[in-house]
Protein backbone atom coordinates (compact mmCIF):
# COMPACT_ATOMS: atom_id res chain seq x y z
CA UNK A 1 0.00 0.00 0.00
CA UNK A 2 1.10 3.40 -0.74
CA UNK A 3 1.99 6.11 2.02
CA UNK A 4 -0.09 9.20 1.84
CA UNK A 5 2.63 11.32 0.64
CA UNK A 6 3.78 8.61 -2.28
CA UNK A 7 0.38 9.03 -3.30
CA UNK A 8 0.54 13.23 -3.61
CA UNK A 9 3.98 12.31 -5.59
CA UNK A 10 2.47 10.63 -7.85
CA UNK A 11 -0.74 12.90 -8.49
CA UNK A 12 1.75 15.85 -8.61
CA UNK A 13 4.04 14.34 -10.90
CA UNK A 14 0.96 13.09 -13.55
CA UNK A 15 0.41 17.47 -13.61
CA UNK A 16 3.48 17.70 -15.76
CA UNK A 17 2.14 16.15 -18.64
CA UNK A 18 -0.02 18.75 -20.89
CA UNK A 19 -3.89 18.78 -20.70
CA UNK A 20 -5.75 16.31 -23.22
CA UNK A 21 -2.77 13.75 -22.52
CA UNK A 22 -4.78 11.57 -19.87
CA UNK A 23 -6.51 8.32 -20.33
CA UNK A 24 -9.58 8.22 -18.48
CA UNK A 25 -11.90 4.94 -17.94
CA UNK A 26 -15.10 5.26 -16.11
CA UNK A 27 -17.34 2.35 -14.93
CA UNK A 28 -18.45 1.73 -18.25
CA UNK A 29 -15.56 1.68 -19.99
CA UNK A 30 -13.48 -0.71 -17.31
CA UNK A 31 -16.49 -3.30 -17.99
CA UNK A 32 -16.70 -3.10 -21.80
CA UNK A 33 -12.46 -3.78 -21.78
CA UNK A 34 -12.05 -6.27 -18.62
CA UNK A 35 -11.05 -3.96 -16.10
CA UNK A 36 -10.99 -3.47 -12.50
CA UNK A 37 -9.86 -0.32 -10.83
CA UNK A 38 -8.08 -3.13 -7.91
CA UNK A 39 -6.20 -4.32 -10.29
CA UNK A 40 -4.15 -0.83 -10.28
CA UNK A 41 -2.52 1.07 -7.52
CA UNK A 42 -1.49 5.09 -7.97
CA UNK A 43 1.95 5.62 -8.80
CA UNK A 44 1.90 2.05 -10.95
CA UNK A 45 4.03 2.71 -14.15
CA UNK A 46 2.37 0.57 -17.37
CA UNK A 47 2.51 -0.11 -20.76
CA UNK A 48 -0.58 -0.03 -22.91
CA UNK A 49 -1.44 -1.45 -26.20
CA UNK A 50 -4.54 -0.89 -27.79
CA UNK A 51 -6.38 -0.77 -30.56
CA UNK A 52 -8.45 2.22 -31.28
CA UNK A 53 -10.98 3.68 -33.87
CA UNK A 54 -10.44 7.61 -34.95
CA UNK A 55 -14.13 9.40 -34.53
CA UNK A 56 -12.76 13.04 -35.52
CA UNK A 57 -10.26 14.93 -36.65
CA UNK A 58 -10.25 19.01 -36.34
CA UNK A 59 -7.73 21.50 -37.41
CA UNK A 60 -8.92 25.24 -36.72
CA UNK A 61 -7.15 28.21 -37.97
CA UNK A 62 -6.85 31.06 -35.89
CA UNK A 63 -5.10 34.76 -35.92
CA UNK A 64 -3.46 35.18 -32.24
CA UNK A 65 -5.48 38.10 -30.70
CA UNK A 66 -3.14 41.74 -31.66
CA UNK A 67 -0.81 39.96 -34.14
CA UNK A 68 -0.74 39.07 -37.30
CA UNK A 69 0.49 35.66 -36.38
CA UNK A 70 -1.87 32.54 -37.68
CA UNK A 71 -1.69 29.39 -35.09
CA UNK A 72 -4.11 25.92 -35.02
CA UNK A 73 -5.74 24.30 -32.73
CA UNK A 74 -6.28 20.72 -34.04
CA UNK A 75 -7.85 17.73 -32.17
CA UNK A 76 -8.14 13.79 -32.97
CA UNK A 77 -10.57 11.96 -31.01
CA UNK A 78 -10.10 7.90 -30.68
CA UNK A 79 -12.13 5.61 -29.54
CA UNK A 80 -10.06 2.83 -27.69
CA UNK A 81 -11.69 -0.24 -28.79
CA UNK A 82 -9.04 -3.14 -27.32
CA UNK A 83 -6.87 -2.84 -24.78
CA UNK A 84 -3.79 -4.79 -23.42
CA UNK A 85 -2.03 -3.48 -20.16
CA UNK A 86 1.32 -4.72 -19.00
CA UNK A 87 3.56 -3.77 -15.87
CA UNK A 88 6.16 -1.20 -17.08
CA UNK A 89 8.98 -3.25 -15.55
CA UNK A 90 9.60 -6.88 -13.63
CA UNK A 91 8.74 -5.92 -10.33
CA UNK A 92 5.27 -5.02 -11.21
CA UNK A 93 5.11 -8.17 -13.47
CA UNK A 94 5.34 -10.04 -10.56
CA UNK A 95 3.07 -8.67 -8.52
CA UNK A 96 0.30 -8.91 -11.49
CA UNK A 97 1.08 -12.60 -11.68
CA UNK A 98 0.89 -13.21 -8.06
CA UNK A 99 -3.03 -10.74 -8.18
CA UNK A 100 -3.68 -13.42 -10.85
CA UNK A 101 -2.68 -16.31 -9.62
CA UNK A 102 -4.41 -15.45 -6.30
C-alpha cells in the first residue's frame, strides 16, 4: 500500500504532462475492456497497447489576438476499442502474476 505522501507524488508528478494527454476509464468503460480499478494502484508505471478507432479529426485556424500571427488548434478523437495493459517493468510483473494467480 502506498503512504499518503507517495500518493501526492504521484498525483503531482501526472500534472506535468499537458492537458488532453490523460486516459480516463469510467465504470463503463473498465467493464466493456475487462477492467478493475483493484487491479491498479497510484503511482503504478504501465505499458498499454490498444487498438483504437479515430471518430474526428479538427484543425482550426486562428489569428493570435493583436498579431498578425496565424496558429491551429487541431484535435483527434479515438475511440479505444481493445486494450492490453502490461507492468512497465519486472517488479510489477510479478506482482500482477501473483493478483492473478491469487
Amino acid at each position: 500500500m502506498m503512504e499518503a505522501k507517495e500518493q501526492v507524488e504521484a498525483i503531482e508528478e501526472g500534472l506535468a504532462y499537458p492537458w488532453g494527454t490523460k486516459i480516463e476509464l469510467n465504470n463503463e468503460a473498465m467493464d466493456l475492456l475487462g477492467l478493475d480499478a483493484d487491479d491498479f494502484l497510484i503511482g503504478d508505471r504501465l505499458k498499454i497497447e490498444a487498438k483504437v478507432k479515430v471518430c474526428e479529426v479538427s484543425k482550426r485556424a486562428f489569428q493570435e489576438y493583436g498579431t498578425e500571427k496565424e496558429k491551429y488548434n487541431q484535435n483527434v478523437e479515438m475511440q479505444i476499442t481493445h486494450i492490453e495493459i502490461m507492468p512497465a517493468d519486472s517488479k510489477s510483473m510479478r506482482d500482477l502474476m501473483r493478483m492473478i494467480k491469487g
